[in-house]
Structure formats: C-alpha cells, structure tokens
N, C-alpha and C. Protein backbone atom coordinates (compact mmCIF):
# COMPACT_ATOMS: atom_id res chain seq x y z
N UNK A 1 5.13 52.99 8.05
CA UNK A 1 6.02 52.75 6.94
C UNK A 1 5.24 52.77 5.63
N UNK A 2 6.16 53.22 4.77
CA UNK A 2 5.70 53.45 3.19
C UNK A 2 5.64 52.56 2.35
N UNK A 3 4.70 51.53 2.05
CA UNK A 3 4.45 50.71 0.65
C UNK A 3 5.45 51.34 -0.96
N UNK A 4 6.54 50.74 -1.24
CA UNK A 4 6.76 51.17 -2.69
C UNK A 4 7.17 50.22 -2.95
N UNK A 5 6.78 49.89 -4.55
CA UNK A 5 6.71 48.82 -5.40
C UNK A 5 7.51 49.28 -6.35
N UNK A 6 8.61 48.71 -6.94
CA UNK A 6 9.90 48.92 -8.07
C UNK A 6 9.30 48.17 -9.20
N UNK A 7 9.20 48.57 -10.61
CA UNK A 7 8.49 47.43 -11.31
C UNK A 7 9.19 48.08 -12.76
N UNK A 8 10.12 47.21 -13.31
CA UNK A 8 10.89 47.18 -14.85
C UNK A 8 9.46 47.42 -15.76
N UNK A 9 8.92 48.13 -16.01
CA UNK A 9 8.32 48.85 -16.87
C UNK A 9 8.44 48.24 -18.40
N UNK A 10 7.88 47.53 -19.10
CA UNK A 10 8.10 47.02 -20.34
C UNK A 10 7.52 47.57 -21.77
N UNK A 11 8.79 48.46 -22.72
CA UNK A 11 7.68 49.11 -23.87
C UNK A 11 6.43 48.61 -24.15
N UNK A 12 5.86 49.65 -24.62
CA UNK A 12 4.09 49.91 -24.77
C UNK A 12 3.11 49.35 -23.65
N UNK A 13 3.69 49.30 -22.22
CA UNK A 13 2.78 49.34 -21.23
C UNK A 13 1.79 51.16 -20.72
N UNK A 14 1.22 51.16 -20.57
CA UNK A 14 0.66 52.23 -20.05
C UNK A 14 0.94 52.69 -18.55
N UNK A 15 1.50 53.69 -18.02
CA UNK A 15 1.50 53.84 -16.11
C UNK A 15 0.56 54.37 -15.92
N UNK A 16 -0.71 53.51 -16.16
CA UNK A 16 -1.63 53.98 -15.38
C UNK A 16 -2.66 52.09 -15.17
N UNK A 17 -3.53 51.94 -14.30
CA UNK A 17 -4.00 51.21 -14.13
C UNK A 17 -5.05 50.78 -15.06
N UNK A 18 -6.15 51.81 -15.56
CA UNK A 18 -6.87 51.24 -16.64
C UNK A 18 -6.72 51.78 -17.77
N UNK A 19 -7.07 50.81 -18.84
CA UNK A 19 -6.82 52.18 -20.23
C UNK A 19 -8.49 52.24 -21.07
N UNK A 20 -8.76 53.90 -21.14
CA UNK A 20 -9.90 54.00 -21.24
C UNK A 20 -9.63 54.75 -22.81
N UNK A 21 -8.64 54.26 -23.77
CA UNK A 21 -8.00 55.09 -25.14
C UNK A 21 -8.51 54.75 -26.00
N UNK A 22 -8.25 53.40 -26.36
CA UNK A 22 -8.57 53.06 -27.40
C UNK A 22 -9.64 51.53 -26.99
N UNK A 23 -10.31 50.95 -28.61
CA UNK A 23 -11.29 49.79 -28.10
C UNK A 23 -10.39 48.75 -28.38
N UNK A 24 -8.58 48.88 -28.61
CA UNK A 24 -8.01 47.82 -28.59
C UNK A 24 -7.41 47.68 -27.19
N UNK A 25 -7.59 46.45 -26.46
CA UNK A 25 -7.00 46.48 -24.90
C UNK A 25 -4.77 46.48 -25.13
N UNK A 26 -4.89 47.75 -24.20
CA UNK A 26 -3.44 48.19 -24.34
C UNK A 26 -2.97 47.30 -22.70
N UNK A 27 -2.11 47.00 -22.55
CA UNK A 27 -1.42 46.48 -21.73
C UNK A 27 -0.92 47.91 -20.49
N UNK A 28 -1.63 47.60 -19.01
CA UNK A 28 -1.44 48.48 -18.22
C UNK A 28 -0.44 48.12 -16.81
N UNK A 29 -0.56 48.95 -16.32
CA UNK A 29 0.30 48.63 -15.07
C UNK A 29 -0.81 47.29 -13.77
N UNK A 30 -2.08 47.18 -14.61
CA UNK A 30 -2.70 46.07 -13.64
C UNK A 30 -2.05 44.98 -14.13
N UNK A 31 -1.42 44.78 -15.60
CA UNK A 31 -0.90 43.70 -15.28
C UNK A 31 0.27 43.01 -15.19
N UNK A 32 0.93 43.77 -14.37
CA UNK A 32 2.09 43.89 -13.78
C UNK A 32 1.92 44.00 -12.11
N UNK A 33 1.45 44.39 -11.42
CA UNK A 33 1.56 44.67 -10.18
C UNK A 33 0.15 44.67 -9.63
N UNK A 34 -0.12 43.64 -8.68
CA UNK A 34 -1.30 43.36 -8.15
C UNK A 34 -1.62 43.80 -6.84
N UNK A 35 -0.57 43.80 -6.40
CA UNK A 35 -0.73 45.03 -5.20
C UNK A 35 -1.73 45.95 -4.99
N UNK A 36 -3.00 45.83 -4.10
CA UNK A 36 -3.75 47.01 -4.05
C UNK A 36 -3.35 48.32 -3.39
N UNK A 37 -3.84 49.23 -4.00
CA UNK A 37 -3.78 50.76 -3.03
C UNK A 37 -2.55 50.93 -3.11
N UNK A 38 -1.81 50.77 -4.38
CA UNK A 38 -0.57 51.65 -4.29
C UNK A 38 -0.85 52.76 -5.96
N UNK A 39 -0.49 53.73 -5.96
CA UNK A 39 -0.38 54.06 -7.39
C UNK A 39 0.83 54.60 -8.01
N UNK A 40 1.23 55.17 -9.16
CA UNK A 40 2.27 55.78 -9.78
C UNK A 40 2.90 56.99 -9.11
N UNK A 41 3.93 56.83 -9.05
CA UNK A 41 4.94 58.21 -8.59
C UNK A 41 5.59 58.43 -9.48
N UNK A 42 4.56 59.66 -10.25
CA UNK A 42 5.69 59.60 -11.76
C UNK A 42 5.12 59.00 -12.64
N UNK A 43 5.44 59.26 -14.16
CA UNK A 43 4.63 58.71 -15.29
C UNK A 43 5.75 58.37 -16.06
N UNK A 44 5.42 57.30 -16.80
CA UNK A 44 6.63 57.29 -18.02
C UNK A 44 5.89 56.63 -18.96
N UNK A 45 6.22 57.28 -20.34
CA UNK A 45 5.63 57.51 -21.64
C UNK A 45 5.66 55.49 -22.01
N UNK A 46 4.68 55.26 -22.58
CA UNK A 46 4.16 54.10 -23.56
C UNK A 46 5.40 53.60 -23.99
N UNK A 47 6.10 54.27 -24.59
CA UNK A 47 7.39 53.90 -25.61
C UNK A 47 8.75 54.18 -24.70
N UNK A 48 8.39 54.34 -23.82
CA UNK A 48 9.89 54.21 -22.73
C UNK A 48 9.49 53.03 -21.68
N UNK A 49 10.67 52.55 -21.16
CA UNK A 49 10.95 51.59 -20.72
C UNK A 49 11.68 51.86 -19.37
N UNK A 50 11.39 50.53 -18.37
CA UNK A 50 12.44 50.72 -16.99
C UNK A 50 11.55 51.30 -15.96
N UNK A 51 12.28 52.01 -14.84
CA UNK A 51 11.91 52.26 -13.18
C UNK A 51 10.58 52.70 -13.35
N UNK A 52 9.54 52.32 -12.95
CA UNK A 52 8.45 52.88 -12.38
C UNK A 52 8.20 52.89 -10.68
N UNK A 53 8.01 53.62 -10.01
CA UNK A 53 7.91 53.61 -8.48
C UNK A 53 5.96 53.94 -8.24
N UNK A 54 5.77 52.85 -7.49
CA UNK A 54 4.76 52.75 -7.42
C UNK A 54 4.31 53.03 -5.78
N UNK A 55 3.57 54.11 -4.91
CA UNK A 55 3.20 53.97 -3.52
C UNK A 55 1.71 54.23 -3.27
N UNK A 56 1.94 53.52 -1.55
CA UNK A 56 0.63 53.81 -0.94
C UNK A 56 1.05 54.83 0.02
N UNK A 57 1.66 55.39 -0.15
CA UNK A 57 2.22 57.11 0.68
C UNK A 57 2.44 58.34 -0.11
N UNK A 58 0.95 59.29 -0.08
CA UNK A 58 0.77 60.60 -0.58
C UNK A 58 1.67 61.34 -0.74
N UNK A 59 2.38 61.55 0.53
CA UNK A 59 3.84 62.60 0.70
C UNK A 59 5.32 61.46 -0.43
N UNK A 60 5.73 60.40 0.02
CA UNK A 60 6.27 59.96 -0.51
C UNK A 60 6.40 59.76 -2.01
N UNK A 61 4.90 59.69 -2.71
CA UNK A 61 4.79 60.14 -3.87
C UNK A 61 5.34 61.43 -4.46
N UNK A 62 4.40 62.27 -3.42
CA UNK A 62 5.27 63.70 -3.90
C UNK A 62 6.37 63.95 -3.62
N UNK A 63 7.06 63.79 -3.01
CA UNK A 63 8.53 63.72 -2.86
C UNK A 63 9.39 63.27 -3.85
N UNK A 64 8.79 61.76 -4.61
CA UNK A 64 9.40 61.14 -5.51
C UNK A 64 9.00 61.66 -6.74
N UNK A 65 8.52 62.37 -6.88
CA UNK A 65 7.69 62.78 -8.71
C UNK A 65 7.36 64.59 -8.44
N UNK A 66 7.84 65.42 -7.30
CA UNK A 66 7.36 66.63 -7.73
C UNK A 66 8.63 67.37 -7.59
N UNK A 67 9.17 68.01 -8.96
CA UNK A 67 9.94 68.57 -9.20
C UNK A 67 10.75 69.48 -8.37
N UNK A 68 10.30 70.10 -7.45
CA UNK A 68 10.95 71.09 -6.69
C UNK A 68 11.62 69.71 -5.59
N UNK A 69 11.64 68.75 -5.63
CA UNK A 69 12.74 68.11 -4.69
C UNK A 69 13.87 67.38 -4.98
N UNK A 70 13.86 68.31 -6.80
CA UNK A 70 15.07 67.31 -7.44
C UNK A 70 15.61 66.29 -7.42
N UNK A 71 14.60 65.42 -7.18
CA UNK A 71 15.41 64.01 -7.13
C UNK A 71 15.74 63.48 -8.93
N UNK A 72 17.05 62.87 -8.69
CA UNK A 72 17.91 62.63 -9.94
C UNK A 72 16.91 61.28 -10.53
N UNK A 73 16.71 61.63 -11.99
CA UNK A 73 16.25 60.37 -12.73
C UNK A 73 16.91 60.18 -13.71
N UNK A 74 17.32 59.02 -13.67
CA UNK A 74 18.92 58.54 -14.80
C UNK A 74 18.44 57.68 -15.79
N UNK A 75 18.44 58.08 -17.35
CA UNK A 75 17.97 57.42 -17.99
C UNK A 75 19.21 57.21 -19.10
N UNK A 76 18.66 55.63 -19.78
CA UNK A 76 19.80 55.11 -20.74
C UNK A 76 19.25 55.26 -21.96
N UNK A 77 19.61 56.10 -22.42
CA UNK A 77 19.08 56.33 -24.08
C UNK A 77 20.03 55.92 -25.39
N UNK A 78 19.42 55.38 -25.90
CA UNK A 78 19.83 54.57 -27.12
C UNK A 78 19.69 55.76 -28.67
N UNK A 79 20.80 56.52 -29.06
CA UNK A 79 20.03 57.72 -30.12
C UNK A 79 20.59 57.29 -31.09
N UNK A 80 20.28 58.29 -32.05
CA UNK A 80 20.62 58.14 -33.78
C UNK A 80 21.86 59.17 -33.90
N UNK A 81 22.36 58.28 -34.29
CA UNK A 81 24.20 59.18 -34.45
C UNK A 81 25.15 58.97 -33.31
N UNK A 82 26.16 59.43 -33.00
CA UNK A 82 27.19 59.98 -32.65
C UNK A 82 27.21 60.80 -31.22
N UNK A 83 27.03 60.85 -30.19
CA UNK A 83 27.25 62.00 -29.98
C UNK A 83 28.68 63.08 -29.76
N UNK A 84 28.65 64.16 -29.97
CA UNK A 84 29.97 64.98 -29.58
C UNK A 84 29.92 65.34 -28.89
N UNK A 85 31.43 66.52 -28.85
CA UNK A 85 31.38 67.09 -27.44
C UNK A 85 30.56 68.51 -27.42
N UNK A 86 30.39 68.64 -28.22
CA UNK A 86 29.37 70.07 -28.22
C UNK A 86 27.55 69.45 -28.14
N UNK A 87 27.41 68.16 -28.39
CA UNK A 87 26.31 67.79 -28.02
C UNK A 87 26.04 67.29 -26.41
N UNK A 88 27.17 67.09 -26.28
CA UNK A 88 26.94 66.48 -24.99
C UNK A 88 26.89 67.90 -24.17
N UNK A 89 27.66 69.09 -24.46
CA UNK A 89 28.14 70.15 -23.60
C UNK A 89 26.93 70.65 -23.84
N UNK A 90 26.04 71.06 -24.85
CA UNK A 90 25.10 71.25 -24.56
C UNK A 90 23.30 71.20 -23.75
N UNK A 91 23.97 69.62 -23.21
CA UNK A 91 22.63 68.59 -22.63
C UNK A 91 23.13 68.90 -20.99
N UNK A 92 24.65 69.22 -20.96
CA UNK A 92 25.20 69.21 -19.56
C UNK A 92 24.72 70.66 -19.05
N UNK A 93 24.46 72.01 -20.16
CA UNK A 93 24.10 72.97 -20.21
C UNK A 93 22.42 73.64 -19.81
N UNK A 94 21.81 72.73 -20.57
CA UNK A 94 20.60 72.91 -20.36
C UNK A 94 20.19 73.32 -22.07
N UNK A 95 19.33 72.53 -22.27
CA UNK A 95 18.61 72.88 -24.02
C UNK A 95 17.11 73.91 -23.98
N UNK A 96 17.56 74.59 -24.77
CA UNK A 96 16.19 75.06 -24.79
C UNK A 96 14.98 74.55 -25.82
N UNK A 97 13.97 74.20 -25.07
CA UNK A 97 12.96 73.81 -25.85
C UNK A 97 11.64 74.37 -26.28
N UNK A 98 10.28 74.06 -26.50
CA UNK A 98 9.45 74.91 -26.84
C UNK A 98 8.66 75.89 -25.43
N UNK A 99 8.91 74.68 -24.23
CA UNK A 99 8.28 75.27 -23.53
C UNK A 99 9.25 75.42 -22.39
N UNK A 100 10.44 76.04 -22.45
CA UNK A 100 11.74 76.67 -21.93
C UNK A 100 12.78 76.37 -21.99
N UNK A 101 13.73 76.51 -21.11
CA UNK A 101 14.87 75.97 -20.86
C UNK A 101 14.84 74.82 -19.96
N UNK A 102 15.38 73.89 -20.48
CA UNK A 102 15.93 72.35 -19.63
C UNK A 102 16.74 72.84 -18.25
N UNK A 103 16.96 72.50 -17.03
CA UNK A 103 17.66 72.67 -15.88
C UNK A 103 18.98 70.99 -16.77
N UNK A 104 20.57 71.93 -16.07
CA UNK A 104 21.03 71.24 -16.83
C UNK A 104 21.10 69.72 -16.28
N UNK A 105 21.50 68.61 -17.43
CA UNK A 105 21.58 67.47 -17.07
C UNK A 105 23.11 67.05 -17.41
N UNK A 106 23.53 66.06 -16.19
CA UNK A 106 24.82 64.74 -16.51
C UNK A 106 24.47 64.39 -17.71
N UNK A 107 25.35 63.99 -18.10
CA UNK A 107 25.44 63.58 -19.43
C UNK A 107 26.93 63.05 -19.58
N UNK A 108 26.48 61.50 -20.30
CA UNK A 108 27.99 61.03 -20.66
C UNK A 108 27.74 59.93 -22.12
N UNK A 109 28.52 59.89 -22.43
CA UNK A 109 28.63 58.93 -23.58
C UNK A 109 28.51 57.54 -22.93
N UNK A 110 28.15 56.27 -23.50
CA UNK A 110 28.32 55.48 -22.61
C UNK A 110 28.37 54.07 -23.86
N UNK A 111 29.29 52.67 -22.92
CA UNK A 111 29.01 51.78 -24.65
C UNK A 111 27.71 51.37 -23.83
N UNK A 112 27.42 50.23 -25.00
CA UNK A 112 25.74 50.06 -25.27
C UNK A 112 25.77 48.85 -23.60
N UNK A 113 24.88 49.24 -22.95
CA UNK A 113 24.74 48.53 -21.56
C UNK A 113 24.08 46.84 -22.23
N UNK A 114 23.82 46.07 -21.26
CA UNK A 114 23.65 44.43 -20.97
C UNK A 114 22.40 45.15 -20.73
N UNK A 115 20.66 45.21 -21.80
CA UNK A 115 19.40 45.10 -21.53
C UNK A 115 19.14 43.83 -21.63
N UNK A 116 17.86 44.01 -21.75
CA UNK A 116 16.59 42.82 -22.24
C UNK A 116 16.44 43.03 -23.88
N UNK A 117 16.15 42.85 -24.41
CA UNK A 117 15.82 42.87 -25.75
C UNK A 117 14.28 43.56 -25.81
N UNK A 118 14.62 44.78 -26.84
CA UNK A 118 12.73 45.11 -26.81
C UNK A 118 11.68 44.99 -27.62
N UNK A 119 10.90 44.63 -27.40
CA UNK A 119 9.94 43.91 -28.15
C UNK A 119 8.66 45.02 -28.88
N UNK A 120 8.54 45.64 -29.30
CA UNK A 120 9.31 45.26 -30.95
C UNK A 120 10.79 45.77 -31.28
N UNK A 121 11.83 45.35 -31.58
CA UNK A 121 12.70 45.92 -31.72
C UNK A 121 12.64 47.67 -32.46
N UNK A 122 14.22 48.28 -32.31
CA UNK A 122 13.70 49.77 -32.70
C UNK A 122 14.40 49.28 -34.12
N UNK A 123 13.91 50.48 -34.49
CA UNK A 123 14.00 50.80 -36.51
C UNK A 123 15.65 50.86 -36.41
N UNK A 124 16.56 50.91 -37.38
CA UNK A 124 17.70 50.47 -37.41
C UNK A 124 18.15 50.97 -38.50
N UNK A 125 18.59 51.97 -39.47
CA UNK A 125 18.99 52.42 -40.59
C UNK A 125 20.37 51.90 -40.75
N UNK A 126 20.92 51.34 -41.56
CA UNK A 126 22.00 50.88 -42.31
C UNK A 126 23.15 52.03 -42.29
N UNK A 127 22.79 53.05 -42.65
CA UNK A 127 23.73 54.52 -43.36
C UNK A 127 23.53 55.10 -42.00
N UNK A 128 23.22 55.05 -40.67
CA UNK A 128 23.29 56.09 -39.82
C UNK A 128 23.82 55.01 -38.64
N UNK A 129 24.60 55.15 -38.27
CA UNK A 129 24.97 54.47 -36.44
C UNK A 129 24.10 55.27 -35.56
N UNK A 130 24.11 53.94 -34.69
CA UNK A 130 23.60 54.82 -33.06
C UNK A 130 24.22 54.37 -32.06
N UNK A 131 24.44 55.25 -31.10
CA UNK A 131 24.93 54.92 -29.87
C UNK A 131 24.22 55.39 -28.45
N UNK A 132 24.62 55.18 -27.61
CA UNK A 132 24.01 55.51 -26.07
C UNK A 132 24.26 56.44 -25.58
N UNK A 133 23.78 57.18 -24.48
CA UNK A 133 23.72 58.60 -23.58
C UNK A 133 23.46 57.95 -22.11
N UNK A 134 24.08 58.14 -21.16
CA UNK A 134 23.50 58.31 -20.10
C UNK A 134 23.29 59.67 -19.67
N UNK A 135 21.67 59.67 -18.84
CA UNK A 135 21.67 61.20 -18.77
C UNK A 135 20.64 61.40 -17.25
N UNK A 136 21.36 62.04 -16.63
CA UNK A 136 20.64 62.84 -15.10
C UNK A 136 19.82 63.59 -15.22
N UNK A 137 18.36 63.60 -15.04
CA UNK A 137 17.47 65.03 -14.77
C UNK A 137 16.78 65.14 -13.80
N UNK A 138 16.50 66.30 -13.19
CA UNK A 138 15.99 66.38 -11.82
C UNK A 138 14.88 68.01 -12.47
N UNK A 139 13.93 66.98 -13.39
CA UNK A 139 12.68 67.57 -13.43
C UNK A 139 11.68 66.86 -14.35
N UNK A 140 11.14 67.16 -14.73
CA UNK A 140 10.05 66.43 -15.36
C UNK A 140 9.49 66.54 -16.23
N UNK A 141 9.96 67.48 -17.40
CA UNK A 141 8.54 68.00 -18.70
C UNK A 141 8.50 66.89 -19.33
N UNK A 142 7.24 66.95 -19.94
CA UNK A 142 6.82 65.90 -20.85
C UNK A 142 7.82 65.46 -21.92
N UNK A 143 7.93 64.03 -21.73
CA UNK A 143 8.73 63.70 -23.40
C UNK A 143 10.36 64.41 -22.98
N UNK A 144 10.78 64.98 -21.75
CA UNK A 144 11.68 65.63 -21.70
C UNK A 144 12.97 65.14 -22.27
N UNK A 145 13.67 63.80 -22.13
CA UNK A 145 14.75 63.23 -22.39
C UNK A 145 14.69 63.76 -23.98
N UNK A 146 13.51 62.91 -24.39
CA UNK A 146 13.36 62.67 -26.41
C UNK A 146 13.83 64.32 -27.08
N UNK A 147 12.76 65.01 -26.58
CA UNK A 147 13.18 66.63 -26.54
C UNK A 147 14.50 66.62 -26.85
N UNK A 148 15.12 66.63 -25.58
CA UNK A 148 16.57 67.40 -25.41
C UNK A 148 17.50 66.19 -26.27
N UNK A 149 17.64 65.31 -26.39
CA UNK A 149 18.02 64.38 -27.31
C UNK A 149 17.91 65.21 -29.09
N UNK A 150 16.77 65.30 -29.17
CA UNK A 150 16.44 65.73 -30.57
C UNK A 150 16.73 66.70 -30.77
N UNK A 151 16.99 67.76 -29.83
CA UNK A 151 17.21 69.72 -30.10
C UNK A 151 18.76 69.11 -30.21
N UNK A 152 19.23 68.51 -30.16
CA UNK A 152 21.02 68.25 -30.27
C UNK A 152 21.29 67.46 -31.68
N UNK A 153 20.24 67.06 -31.72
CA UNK A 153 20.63 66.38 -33.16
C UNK A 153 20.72 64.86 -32.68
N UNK A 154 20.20 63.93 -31.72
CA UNK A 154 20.31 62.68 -31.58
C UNK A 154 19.49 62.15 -31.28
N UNK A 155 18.31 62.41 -31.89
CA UNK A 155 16.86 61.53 -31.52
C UNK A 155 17.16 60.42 -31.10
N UNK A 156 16.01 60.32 -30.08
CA UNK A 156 16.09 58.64 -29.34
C UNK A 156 15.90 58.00 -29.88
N UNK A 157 15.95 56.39 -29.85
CA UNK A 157 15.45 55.31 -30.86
C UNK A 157 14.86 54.49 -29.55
N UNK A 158 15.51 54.50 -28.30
CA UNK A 158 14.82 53.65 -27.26
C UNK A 158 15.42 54.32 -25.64
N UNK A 159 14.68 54.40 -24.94
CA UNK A 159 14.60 55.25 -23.86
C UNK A 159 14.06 53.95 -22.53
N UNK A 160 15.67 54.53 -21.35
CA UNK A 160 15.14 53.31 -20.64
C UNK A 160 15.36 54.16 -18.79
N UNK A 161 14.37 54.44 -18.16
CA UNK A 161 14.85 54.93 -16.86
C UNK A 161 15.27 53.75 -16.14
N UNK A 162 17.00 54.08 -15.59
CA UNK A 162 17.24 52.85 -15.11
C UNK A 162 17.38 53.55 -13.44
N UNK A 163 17.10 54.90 -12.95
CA UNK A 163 17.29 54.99 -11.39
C UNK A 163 16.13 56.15 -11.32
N UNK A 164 15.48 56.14 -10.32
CA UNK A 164 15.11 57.31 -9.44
C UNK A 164 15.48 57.47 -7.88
N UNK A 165 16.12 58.90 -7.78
CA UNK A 165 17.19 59.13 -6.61
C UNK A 165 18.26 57.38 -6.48
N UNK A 166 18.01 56.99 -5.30
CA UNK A 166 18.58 55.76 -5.17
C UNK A 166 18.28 54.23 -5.49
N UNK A 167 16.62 54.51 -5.77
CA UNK A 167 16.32 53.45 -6.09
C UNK A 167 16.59 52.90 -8.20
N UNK A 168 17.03 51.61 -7.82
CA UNK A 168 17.75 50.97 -9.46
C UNK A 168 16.97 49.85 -9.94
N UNK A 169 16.71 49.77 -11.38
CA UNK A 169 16.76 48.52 -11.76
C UNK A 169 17.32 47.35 -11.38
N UNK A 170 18.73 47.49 -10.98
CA UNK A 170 19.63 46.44 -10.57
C UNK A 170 18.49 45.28 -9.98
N UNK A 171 18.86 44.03 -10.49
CA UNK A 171 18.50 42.98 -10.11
C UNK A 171 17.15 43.14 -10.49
N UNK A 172 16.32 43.58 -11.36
CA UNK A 172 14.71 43.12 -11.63
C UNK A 172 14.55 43.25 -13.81
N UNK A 173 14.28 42.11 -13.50
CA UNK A 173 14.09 41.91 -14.76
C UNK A 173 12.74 42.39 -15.73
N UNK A 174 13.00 41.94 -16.44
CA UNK A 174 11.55 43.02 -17.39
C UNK A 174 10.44 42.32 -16.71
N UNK A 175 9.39 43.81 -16.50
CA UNK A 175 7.71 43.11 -16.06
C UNK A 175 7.97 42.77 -14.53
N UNK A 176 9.42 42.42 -14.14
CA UNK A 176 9.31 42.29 -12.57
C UNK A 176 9.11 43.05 -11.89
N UNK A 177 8.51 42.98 -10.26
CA UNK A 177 8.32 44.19 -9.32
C UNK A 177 9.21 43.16 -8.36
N UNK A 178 9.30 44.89 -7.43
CA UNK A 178 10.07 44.29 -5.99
C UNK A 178 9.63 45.42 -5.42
N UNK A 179 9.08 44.75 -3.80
CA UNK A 179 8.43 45.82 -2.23
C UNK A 179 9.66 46.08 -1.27
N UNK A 180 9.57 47.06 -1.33
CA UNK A 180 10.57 47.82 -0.50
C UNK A 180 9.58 48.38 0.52
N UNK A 181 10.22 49.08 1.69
CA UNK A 181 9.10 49.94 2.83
C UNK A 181 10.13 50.88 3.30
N UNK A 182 9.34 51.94 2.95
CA UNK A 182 10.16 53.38 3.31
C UNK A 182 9.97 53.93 4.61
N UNK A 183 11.03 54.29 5.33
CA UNK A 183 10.25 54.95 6.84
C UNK A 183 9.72 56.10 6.69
C-alpha cells in the first residue's frame, strides 16, 4: 500500500522540502508534514494555496502529477472583474497562451465559497469588483490557471486547489495534513 499525505497548503509556503533561494528562511513543506520518505506529487506555486498530495509511491506520484493521465485538478480562483459568457466560453474552449494552447477546462461562475482567511490578505481596488471561477484542468503548465485567467481579462487575485482527481480539501483546515493509503 501507498503512503499519501493530503496537506491544505498555506500562501507563501514553498512545495518543496528545503529552501535553498533566498538568505531569508521561507516557510517549506518541512514544516507542515513530518512524515519521512514521502515527497510532492505535483507542485503548486508560493502564492497559491490548498491540495498538495504528498507520496512514498513512485508510480502513484506519476499517476497523480503526469499529465498524460488527466487527472482533473479543480481550482477556486478569486479574479478581478466579472466574468462573462464569452469569458467563461472561452476557458471552457481552451486559451491560447505563449507556450500553446490550453486543453479545454470546466469552468463555472461560482459565489465566493466559506475559506480561511489569507494571510496577507489580497490587494482589493475600490473601482473594480471581483468575483470567483471554479475551474477543471487536466494538465499542468506552469502558472497555468493565472495564465488562462489573465488571457480572458480576469487576473487572479487568489488561487486555491481545492481537488485532485478525488481527493478534497473537505474537512482539513489550513496547514493541516491527513494519511490516507492507496492500494
């Protein structure tokens, strides 16, 4: 059986275990999950938030983080503006970006979900509303969500993966982990 560790991911943590960046100490995934001999399935950016899947099973990793097995990653994005229906029809479409075309994603409008509060809060302009996206992708480019968000005209302001394939946030609070065992 397969070691995987579920762990609410908290802005400006790093997914990786040590940080060798800068000489100011950045907050990593050691201190969050003490678990030895498991590592990241999957990366998610400093400034995003939510599901990280963590194993001590090679194949299971790749399974969970290598693109050709499409597994769905559902993220709750918080953008600047509005969205429409030609923005949304276009994210359901597939966007093209610098380094191709997006495979298309779900996409729905959504009201603002029950989070945690994030620390530091995001920037907030007076003269512009924002609202939420939920959005399906079953691939992986870098920065991909923010991208396709921004080629539409709705830059992110806060980015939160709340599923990979079946596994959810549900029930783990920020910074928490939970062990599951995969057959």
């Amino acid at each position: 059986m397969a070691r995987l560790i579920l762990l609410n991911k908290p802005f400006g943590v790093l997914s990786q275990f040590t940080d060798r960046g800068t000489e100011t100490k950045r907050q990593t995934l050691s201190d969050f999950v003490k678990v030895p001999g498991v590592y990241p399935a999957g990366r998610l950016d400093r400034d995003s938030e939510g599901l990280m899947l963590l194993t001590d099973d090679g194949r299971l990793q790749s399974r969970i983080s290598d693109p050709k097995f499409t597994l769905g990653k559902t993220y709750l994005a918080q953008v600047e503006g509005v969205p429409d229906d030609a923005a949304l029809a276009a994210l359901r479409k597939g966007v093209r970006l610098k380094d191709g075309l997006t495979r298309p994603a779900q996409t729905e409008a959504i009201d603002p979900p029950d989070l945690w509060p994030r620390d530091p809060p995001i920037r907030v302009r007076k003269s512009v509303p924002d609202s939420w996206i939920r959005l399906t992708i079953r691939e992986g480019k870098n920065r991909q969500v923010r991208r396709m968000t921004a080629a539409v005209g709705l830059p992110t302001l806060r980015l939160v993966r709340w599923s990979v394939g079946d596994w959810t946030l549900d029930g783990l609070g920020l910074g928490e982990t939970r062990e599951e065992f995969v057959p």
